[in-house]
Protein backbone atom coordinates (compact mmCIF):
# COMPACT_ATOMS: atom_id res chain seq x y z
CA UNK A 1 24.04 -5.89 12.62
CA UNK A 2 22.33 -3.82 15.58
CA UNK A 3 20.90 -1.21 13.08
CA UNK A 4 20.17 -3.88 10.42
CA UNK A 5 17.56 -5.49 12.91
CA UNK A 6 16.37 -1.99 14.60
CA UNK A 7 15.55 -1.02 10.56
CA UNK A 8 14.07 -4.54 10.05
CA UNK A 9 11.91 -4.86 13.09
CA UNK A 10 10.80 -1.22 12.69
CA UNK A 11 10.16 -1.54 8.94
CA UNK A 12 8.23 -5.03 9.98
CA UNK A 13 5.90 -3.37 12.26
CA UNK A 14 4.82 -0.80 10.05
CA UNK A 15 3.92 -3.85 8.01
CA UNK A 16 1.67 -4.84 10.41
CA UNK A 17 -0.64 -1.96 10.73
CA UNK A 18 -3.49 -2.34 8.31
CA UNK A 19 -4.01 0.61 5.29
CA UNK A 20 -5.11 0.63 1.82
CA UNK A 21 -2.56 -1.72 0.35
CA UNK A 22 -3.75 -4.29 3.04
CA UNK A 23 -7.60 -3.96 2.20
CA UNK A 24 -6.72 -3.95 -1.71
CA UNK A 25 -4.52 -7.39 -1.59
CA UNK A 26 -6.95 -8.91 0.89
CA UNK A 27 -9.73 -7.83 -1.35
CA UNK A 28 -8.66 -9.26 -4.59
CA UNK A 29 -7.67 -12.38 -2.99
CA UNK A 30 -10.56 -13.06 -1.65
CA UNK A 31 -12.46 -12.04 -4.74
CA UNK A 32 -10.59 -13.95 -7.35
CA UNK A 33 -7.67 -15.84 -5.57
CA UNK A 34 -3.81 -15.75 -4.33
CA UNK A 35 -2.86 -15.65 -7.90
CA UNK A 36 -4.60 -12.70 -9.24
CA UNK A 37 -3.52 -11.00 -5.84
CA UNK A 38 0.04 -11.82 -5.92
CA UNK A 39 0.21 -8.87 -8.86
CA UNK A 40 -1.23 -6.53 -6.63
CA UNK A 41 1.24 -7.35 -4.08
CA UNK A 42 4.63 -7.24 -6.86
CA UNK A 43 2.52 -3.57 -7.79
CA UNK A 44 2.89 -2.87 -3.89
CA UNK A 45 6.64 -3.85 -3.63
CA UNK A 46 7.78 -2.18 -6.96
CA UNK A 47 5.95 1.27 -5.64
CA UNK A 48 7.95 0.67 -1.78
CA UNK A 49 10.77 0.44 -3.75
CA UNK A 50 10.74 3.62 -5.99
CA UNK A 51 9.93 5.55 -2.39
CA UNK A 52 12.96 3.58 -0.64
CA UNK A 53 15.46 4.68 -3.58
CA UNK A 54 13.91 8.22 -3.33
CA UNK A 55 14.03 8.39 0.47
CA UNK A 56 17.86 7.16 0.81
CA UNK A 57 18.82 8.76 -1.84
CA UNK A 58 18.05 12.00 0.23
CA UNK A 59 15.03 13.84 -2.15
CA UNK A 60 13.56 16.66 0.25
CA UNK A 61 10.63 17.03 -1.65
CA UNK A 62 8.82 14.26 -0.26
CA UNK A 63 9.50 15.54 3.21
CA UNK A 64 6.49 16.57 4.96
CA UNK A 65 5.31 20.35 4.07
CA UNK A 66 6.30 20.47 0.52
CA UNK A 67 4.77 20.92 -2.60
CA UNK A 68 5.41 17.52 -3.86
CA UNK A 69 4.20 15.84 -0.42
CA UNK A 70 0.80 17.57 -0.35
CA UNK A 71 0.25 17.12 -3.93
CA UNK A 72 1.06 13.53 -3.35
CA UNK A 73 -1.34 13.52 -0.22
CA UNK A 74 -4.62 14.63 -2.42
CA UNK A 75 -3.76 12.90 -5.02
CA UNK A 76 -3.52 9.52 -2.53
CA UNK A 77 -7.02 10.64 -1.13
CA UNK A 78 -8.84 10.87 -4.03
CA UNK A 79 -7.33 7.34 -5.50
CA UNK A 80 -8.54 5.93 -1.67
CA UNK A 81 -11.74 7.57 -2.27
CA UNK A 82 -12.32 5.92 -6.16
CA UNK A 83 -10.89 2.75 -4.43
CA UNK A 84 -13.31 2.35 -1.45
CA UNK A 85 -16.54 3.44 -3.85
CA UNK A 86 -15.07 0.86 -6.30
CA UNK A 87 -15.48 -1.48 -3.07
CA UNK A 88 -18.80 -0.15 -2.37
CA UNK A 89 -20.32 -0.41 -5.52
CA UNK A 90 -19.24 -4.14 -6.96
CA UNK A 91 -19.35 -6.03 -3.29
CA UNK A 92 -20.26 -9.11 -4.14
CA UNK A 93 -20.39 -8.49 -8.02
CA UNK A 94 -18.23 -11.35 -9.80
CA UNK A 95 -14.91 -11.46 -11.33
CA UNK A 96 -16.62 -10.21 -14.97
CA UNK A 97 -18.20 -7.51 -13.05
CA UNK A 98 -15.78 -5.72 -11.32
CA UNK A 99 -13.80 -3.42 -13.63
CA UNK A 100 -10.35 -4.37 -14.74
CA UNK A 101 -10.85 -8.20 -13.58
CA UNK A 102 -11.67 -9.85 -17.15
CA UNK A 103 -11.27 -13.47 -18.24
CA UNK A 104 -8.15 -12.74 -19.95
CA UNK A 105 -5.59 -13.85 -17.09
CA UNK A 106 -2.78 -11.39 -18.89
CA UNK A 107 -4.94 -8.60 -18.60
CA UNK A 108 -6.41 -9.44 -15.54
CA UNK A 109 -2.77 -9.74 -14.04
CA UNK A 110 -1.42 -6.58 -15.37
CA UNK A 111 -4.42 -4.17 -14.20
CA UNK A 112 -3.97 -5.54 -10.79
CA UNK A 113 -0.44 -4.83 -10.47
CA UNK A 114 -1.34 -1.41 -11.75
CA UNK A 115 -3.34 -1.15 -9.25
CA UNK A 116 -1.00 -2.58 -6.42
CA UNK A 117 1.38 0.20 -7.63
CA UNK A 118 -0.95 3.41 -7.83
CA UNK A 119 -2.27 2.24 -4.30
CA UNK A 120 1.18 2.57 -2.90
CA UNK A 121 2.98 4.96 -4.55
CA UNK A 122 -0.07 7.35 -4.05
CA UNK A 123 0.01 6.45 -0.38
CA UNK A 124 1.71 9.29 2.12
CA UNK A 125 2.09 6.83 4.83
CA UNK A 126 4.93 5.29 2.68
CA UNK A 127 6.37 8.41 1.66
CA UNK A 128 6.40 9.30 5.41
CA UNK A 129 7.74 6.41 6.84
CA UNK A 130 10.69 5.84 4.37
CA UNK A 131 11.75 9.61 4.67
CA UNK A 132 11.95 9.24 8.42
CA UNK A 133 13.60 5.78 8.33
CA UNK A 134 16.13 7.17 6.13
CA UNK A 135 16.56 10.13 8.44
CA UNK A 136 17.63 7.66 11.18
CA UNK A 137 19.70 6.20 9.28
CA UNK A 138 21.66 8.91 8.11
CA UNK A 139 22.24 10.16 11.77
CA UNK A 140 24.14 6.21 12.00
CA UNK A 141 26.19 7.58 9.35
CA UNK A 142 25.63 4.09 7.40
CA UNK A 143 28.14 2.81 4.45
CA UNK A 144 26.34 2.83 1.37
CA UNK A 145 26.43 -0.95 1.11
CA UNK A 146 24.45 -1.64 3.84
CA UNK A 147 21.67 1.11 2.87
CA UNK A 148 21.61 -1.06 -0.40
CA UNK A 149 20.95 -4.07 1.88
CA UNK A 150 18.46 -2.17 3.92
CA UNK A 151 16.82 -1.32 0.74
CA UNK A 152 16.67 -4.57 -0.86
CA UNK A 153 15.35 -6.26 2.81
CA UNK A 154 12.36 -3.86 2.71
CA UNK A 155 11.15 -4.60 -0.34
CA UNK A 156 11.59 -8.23 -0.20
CA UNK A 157 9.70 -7.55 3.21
CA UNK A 158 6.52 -5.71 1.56
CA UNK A 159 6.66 -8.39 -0.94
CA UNK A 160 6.86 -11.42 1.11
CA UNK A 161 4.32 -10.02 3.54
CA UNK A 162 2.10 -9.38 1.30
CA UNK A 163 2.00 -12.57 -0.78
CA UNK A 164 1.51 -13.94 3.01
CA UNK A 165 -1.43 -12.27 3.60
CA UNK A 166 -2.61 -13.27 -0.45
CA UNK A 167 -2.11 -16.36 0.35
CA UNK A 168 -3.58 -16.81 3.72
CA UNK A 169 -6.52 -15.04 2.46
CA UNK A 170 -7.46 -16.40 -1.31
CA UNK A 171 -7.01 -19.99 -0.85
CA UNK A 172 -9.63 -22.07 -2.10
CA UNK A 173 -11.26 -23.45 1.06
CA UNK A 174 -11.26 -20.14 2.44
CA UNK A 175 -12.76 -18.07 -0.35
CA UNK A 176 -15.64 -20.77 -0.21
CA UNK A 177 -15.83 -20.50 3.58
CA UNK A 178 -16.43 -16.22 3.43
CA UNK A 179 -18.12 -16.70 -0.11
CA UNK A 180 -21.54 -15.84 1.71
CA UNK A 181 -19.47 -13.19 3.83
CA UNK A 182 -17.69 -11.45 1.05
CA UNK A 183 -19.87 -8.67 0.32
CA UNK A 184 -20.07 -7.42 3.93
CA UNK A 185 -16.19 -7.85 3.87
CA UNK A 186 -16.08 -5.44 0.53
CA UNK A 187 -18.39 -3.41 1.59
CA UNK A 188 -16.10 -2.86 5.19
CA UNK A 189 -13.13 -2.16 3.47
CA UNK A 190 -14.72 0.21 1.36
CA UNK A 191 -15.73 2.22 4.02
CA UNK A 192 -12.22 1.87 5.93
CA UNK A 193 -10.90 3.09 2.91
CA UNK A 194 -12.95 6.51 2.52
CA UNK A 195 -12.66 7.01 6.22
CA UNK A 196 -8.85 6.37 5.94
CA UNK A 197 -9.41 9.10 3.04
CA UNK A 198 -11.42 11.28 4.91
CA UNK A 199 -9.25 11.37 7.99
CA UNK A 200 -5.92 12.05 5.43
CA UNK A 201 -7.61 15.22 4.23
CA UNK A 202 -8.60 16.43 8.06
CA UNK A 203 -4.76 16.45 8.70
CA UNK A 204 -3.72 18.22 5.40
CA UNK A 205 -6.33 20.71 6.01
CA UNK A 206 -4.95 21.15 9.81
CA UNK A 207 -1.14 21.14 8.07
CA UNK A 208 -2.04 24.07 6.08
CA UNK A 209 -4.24 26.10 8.07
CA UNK A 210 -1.03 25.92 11.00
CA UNK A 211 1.67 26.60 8.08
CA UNK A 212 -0.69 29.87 6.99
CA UNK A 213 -0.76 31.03 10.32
C-alpha cells in the first residue's frame, strides 16, 4: 500500500504541472463546452494508457537517447507547433470556424478525441515520465497484479483530472464570464504551446550535440 500511494501521489503531481494536453482540454472547453472537451480528455487517457502498457511492459525504445524517443520528440514538436498556430490563428473565431469543430456533434466529438490522443501520445513528457515510473517500480520488484492496478489508477487519474479541469472550465456561466476574454486566453496558450515547442527542440539539439561528442 506504501508504493501504491508513493506511485499515486507522484503520478498526481505530474498531473498538476500544466503542458499541452492542459492548454488543449482547457481550450476546447472554453471554446465549445465540457462536453465537446470531455473527448479530448478520453483522447488524453487512451494515449497515457498505450505509454503506461509500453512503459511496464519494459520497451527500451522509448527510453531517452533512442531512435524511437527522438523521433517521437520532433514529431511531438512539430504537432505543438501546428497546435499553438492553430491557437493563434482562430482565437476568438467560432465553433464553425475553427477546423474540425462542425455542427455535426458525432464529428465534432470524434476529431476532438483525435486530437486529445495525437496531443498525448506525441508528447515526450509522457513517454518520459512513465519510463522512469516504471523504472522505480521495477527496482520494488512489484507482483504483476499490482502494476495492473497501478496502471489502471493512472489512467483513471488522467481521465478524471482532466474531465475536472473540462468541467471547471466549460461550464456555461463561465464560458459567458471569459467570452470577452477568450481570445487573449487562445492566443496565450498558443504561444505557451510554441514556446513549450521551442524549448523541446533546444534540449534535443543539446541531447545530440553531447551524444556526438
Amino acid at each position: 500500500m506504501q508504493d501504491f500511494l508513493f506511485i499515486a501521489a507522484a503520478h498526481f503531481l505530474a498531473l498538476l504541472s500544466p503542458g499541452p494536453d492542459f492548454f488543449l482540454v482547457a481550450r476546447s472547453a472554453l471554446a465549445h463546452g465540457w462536453r465537446h472537451a470531455s473527448a479530448a480528455c478520453i483522447g488524453i487517457a487512451l494515449a497515457n494508457g498505450v505509454f503506461i502498457a509500453a512503459a511496464f511492459a519494459g520497451v527500451a525504445v522509448l527510453r531517452p537517447g533512442s531512435t524511437l524517443f527522438t523521433i517521437v520528440q520532433l514529431a511531438g514538436c512539430a504537432y505543438l507547433l501546428y497546435l499553438g498556430w492553430l491557437f493563434l490563428r482562430h482565437a476568438g473565431c467560432s465553433s464553425q470556424d475553427v477546423p474540425g469543430a462542425t455542427t455535426h456533434g458525432a464529428a465534432s466529438w470524434h476529431t476532438g478525441l483525435g486530437m486529445g490522443f495525437i496531443s498525448a501520445i506525441l508528447n515526450p513528457k509522457n513517454a518520459l515520465f512513465y519510463v522512469s515510473l516504471a523504472s522505480v517500480v521495477a527496482s520494488r520488484h512489484t507482483s504483476s497484479g499490482w502494476v495492473l492496478v497501478y496502471g489502471a489508477w493512472m489512467v483513471c487519474a488522467v481521465l478524471a483530472w482532466d474531465l475536472a479541469v473540462a468541467l471547471a472550465i466549460g461550464n456555461a456561466a463561465l464560458r459567458q464570464r471569459f467570452a470577452r476574454a477568450l481570445p487573449t486566453l487562445e492566443r496565450l496558450s498558443g504561444v505557451m504551446l510554441i514556446l513549450l515547442a521551442a524549448a523541446l527542440l533546444v534540449n534535443l539539439a543539446k541531447m545530440i550535440l553531447s551524444n556526438s561528442a
